[in-house]
C-alpha atoms as a PDB file:
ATOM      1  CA  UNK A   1     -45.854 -83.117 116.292  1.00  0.00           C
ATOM      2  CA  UNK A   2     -42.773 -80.857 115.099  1.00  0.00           C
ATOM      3  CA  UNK A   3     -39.552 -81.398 116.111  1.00  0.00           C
ATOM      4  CA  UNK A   4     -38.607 -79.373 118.888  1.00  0.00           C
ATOM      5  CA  UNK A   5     -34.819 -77.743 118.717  1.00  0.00           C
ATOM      6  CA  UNK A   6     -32.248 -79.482 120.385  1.00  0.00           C
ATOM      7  CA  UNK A   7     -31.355 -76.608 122.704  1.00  0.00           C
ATOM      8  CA  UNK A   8     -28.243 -78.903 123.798  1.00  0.00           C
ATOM      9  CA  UNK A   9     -26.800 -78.101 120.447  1.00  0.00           C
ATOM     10  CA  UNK A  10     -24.802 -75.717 119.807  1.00  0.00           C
ATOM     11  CA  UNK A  11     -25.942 -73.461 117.266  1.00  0.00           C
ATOM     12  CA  UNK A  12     -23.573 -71.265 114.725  1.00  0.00           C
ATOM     13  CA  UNK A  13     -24.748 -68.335 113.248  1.00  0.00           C
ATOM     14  CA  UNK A  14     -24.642 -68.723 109.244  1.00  0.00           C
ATOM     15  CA  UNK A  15     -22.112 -65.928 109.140  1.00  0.00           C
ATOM     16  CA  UNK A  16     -19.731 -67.366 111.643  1.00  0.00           C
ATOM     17  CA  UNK A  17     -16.734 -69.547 109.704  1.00  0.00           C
ATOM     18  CA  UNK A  18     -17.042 -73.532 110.371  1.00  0.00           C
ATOM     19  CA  UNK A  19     -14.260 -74.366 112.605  1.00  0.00           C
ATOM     20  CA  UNK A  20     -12.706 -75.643 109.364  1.00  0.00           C
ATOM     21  CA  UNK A  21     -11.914 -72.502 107.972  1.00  0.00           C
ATOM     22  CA  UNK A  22     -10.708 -71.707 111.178  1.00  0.00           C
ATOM     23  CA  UNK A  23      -8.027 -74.240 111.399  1.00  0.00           C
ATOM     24  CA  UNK A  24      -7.284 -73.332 107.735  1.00  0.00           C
ATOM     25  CA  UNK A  25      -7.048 -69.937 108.093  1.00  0.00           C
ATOM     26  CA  UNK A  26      -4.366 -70.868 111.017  1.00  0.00           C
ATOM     27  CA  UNK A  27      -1.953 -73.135 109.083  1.00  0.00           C
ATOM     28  CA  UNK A  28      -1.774 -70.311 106.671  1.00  0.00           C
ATOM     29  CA  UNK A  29      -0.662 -68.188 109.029  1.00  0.00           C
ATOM     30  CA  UNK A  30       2.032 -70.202 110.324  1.00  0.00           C
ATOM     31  CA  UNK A  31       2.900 -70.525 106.880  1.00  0.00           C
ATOM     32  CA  UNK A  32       3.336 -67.256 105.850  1.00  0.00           C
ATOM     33  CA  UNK A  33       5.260 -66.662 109.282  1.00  0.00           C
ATOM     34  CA  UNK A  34       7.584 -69.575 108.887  1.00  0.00           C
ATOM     35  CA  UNK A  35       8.326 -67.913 105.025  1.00  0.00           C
ATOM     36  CA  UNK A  36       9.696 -64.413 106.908  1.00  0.00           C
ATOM     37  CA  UNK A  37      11.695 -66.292 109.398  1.00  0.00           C
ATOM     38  CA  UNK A  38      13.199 -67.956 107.226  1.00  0.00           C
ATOM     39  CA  UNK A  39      13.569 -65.232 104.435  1.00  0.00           C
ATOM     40  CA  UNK A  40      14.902 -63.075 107.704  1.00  0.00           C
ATOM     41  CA  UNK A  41      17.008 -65.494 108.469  1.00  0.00           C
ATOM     42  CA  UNK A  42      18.934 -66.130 105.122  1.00  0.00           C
ATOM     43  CA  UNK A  43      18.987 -62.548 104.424  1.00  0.00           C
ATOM     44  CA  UNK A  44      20.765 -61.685 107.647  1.00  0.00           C
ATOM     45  CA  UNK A  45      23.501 -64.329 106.624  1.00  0.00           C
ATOM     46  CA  UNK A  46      23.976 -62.656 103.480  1.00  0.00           C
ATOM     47  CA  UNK A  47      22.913 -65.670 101.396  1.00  0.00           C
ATOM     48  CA  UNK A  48      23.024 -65.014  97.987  1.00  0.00           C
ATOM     49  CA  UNK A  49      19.260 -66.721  97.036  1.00  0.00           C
ATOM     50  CA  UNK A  50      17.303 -63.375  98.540  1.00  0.00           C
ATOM     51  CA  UNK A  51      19.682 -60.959  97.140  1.00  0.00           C
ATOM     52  CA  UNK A  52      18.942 -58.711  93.790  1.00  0.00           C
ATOM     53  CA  UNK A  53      21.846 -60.449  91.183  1.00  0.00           C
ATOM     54  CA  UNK A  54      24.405 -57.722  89.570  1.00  0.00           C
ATOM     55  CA  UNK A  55      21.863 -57.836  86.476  1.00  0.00           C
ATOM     56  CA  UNK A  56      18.522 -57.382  88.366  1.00  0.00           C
ATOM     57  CA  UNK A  57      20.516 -54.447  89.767  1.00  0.00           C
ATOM     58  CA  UNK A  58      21.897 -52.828  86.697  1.00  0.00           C
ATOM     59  CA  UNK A  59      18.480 -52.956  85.090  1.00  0.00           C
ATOM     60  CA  UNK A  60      16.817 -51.120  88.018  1.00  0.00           C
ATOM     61  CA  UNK A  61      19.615 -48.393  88.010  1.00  0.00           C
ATOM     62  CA  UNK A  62      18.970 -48.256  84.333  1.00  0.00           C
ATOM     63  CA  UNK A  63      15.373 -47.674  84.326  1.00  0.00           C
ATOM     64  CA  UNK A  64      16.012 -45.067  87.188  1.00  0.00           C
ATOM     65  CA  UNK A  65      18.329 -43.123  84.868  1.00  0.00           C
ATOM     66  CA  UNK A  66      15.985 -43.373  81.996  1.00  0.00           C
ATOM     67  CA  UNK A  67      13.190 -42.140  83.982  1.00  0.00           C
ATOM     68  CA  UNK A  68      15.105 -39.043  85.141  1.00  0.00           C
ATOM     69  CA  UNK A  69      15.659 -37.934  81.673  1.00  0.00           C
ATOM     70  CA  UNK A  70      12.271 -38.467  79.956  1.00  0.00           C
ATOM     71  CA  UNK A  71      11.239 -35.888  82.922  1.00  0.00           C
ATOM     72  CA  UNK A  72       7.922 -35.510  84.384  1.00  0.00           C
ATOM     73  CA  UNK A  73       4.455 -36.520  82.972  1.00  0.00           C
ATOM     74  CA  UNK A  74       2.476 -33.600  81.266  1.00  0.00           C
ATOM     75  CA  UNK A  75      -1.300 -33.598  80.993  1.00  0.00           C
ATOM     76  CA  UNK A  76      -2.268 -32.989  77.460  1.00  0.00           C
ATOM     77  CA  UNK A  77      -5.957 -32.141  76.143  1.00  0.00           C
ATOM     78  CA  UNK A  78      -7.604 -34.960  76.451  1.00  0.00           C
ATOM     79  CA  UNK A  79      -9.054 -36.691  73.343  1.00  0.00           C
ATOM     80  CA  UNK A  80     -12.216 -38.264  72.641  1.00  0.00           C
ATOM     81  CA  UNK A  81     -10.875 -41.248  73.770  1.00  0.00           C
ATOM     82  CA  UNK A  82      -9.407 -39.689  77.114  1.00  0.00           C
ATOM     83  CA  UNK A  83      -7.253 -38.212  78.780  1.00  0.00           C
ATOM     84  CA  UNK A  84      -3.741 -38.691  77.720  1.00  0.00           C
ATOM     85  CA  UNK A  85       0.150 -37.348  78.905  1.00  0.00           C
ATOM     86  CA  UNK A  86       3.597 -37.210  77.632  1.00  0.00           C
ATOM     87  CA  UNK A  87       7.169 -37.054  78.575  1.00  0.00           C
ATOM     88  CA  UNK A  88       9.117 -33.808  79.170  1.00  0.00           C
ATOM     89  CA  UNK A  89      11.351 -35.398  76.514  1.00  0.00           C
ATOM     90  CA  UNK A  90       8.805 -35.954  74.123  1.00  0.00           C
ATOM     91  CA  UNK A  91       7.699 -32.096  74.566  1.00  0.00           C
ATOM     92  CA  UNK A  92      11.089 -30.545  74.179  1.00  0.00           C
ATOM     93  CA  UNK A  93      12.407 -32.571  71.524  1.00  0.00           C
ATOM     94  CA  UNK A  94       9.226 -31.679  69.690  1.00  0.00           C
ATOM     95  CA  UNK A  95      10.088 -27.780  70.176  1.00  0.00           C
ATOM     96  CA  UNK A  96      13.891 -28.658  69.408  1.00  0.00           C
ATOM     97  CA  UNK A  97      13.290 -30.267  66.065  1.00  0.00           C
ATOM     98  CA  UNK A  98      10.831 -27.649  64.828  1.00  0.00           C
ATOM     99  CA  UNK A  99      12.524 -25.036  65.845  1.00  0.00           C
ATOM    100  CA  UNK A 100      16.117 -26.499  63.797  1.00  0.00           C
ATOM    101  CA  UNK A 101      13.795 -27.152  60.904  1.00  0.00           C
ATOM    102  CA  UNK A 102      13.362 -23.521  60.637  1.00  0.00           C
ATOM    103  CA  UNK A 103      15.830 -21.840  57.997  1.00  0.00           C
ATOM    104  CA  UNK A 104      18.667 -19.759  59.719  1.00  0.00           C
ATOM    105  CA  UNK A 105      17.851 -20.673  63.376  1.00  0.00           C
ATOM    106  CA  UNK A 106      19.154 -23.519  65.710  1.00  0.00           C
ATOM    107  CA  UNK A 107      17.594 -24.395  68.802  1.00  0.00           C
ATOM    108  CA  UNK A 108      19.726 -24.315  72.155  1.00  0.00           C
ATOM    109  CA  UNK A 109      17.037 -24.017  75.317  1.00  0.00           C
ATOM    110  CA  UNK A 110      13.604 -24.513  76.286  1.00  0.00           C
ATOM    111  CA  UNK A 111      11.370 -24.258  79.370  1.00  0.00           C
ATOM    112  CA  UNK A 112       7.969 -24.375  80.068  1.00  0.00           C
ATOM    113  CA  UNK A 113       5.572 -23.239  82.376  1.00  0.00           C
ATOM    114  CA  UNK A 114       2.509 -25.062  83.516  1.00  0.00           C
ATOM    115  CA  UNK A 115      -1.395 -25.185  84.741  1.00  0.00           C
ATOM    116  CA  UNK A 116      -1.813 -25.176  88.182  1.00  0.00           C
ATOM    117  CA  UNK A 117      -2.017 -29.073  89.229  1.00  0.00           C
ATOM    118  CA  UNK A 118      -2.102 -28.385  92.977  1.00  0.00           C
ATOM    119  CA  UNK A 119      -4.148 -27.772  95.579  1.00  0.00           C
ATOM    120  CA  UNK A 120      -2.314 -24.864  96.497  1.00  0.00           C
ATOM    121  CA  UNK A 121      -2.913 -23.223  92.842  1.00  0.00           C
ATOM    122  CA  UNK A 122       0.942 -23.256  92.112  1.00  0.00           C
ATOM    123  CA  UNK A 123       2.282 -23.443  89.011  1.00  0.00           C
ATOM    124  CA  UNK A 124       5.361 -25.607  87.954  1.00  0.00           C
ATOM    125  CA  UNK A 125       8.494 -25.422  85.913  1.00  0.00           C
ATOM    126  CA  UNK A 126      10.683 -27.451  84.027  1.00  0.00           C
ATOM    127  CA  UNK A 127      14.154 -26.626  82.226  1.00  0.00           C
ATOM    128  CA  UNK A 128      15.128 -28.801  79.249  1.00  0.00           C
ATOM    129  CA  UNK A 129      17.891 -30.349  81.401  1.00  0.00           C
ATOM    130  CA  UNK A 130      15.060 -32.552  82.858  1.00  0.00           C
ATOM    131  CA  UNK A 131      14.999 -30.920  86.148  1.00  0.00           C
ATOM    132  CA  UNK A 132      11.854 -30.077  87.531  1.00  0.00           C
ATOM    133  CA  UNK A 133      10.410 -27.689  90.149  1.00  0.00           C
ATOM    134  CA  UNK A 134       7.106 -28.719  91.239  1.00  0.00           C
ATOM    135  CA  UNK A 135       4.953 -26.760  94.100  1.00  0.00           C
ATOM    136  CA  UNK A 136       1.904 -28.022  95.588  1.00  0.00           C
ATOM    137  CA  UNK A 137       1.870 -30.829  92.337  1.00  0.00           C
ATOM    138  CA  UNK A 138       3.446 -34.097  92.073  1.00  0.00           C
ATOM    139  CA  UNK A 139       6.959 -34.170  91.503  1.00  0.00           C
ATOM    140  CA  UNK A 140       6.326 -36.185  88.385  1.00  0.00           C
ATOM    141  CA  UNK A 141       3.306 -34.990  86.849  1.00  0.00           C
ATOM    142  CA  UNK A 142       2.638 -31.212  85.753  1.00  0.00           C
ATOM    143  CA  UNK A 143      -0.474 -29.880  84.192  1.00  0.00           C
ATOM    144  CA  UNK A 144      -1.051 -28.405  80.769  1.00  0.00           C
ATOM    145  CA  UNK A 145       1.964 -26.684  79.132  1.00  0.00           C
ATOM    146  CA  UNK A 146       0.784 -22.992  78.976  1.00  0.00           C
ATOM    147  CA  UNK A 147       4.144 -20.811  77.807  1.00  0.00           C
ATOM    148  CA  UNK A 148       6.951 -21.961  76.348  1.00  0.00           C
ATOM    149  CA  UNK A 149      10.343 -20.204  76.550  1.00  0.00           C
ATOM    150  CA  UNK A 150      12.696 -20.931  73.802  1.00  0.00           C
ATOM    151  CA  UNK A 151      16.144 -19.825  73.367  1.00  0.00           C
ATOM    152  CA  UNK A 152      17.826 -19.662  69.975  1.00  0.00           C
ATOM    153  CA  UNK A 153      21.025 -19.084  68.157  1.00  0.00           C
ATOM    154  CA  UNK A 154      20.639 -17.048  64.625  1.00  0.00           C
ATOM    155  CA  UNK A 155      22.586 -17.796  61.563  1.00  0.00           C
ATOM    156  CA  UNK A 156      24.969 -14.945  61.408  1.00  0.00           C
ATOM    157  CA  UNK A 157      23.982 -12.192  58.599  1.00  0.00           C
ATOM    158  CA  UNK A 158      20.361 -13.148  58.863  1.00  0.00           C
ATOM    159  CA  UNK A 159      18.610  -9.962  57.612  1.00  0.00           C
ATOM    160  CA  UNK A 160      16.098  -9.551  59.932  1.00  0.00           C
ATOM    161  CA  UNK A 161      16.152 -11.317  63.302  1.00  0.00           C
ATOM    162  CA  UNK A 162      12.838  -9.903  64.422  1.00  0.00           C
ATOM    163  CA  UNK A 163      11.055 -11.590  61.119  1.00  0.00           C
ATOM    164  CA  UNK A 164      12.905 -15.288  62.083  1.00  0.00           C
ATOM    165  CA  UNK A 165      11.883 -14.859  66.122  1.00  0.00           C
ATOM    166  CA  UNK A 166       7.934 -14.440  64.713  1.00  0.00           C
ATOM    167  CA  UNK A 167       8.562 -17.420  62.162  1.00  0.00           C
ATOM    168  CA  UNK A 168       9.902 -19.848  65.086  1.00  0.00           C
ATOM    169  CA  UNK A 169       7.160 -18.242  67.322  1.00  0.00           C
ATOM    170  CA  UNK A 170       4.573 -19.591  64.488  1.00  0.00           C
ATOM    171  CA  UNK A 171       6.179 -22.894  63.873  1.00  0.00           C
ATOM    172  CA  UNK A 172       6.225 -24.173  67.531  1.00  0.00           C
ATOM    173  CA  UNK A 173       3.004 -23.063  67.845  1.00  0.00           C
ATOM    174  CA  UNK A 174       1.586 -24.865  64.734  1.00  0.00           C
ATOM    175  CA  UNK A 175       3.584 -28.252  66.001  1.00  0.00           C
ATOM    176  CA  UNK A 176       2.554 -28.286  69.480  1.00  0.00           C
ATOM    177  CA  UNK A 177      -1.398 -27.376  68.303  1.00  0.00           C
ATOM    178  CA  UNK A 178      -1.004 -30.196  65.338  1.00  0.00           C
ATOM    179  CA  UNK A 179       0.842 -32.711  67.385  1.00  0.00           C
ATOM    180  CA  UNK A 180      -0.036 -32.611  71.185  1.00  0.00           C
ATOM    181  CA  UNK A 181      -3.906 -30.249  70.911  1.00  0.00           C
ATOM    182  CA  UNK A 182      -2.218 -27.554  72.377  1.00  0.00           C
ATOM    183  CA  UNK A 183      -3.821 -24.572  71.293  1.00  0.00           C
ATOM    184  CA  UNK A 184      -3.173 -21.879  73.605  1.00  0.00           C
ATOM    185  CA  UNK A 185      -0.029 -22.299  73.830  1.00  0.00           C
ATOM    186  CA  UNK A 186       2.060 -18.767  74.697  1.00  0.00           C
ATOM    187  CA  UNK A 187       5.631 -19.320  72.933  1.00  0.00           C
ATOM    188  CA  UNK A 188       8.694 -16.672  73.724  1.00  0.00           C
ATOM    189  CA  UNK A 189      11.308 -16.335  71.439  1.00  0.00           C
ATOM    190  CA  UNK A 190      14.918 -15.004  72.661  1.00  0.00           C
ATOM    191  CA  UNK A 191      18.000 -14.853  70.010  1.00  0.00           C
ATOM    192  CA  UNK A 192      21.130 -15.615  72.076  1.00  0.00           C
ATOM    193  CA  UNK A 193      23.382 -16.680  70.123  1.00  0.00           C
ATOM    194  CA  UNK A 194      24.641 -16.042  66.788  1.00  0.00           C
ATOM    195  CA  UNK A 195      26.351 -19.082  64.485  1.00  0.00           C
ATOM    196  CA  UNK A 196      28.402 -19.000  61.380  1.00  0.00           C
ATOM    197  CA  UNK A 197      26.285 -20.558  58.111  1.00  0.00           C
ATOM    198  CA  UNK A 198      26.619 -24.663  57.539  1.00  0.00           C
ATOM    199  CA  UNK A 199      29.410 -24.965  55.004  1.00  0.00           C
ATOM    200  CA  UNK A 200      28.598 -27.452  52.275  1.00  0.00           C
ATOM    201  CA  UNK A 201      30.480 -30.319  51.352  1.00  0.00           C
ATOM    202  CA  UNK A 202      33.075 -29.347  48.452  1.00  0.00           C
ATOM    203  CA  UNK A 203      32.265 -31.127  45.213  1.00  0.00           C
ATOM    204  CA  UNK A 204      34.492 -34.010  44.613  1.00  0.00           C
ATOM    205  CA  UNK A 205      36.694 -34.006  41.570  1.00  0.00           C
ATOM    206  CA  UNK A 206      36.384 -36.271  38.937  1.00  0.00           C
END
């Protein structure tokens, strides 16, 4: 004849923790508890063991800094390999050195205007100072780059400033399509500025 359950027993679901855990679980409790009163404690007395050292503190400022000029991220095209995003730095030093590498023209400002990364369907904008307007985006992220505005300076007697704003025009568009995928890319040119020719170096005497 079977066995007949010992209703006297008490019986545990198989789901319910043994009373082992239990009393585990609770030590570890009081552990982590006792660790913030004491943390609490020693911080309130200004020990120096819980507080960031001059370095640790330097480093963070650092980084901070460092952050603030490389700008926001900006969404690029993505590649086969995904999606991918760069600096503000990294765009506007790209602009900046093409636009220098361009006989008779120096480059002085850039901005840019972005996709809509929002749910509000607002654009952003960022001046090449690193400071960044952002509505309904994140404050550190802006969408595709889709018009750049670049400011220039002219070497003084160029012949034809109209012909050098449609050759910078061309260039910046060629770097940021080669470089970054950018292919749409609307690029405005402005002369501002006019500069005197680079002298070159007087030949030595021998």
């Amino acid at each position: 004849m079977p066995d007949q359950p010992d209703h006297d027993q008490p019986h545990h679901d198989q789901h319910d923790p043994a009373p082992e855990d239990d009393a585990a679980t609770a030590r570890y409790l009081d552990l982590i508890r006792a660790v913030h009163t004491e943390w609490d404690e020693l911080e309130s007395a200004g020990d120096s063991s819980v507080q960031l050292s001059a370095g640790a503190l330097s480093t963070i400022k650092e980084s901070v800094r460092a952050d603030a000029r490389h700008g926001a991220h900006v969404h690029m095209p993505p590649t086969p390999a995904g999606p991918f995003t760069v600096s503000e730095l990294t765009l506007r030093t790209l602009v900046r050195r093409t636009i220098d590498a361009v006989p008779d023209a120096r480059a002085l400002r850039t901005t840019f205007e972005y996709a809509d990364t929002g749910p509000t369907g607002s654009s952003a904008s960022s001046g090449s100072s690193g400071s960044t307007a952002s509505f309904g985006s994140s404050a550190r992220s802006r969408g595709l780059p889709t018009r750049a505005s670049c400011r220039l300076s002219a070497r003084l007697g160029t012949p034809d400033l109209p012909a050098l704003a449609d050759e910078v025009r061309a260039a910046v568009r060629l770097a940021c399509e080669t470089d970054l995928g950018l292919t749409d890319l609307t690029v405005d040119i402005h002369i501002e500025d006019l500069h005197a020719p680079r002298q070159s170096p007087a030949p030595r005497e021998h």
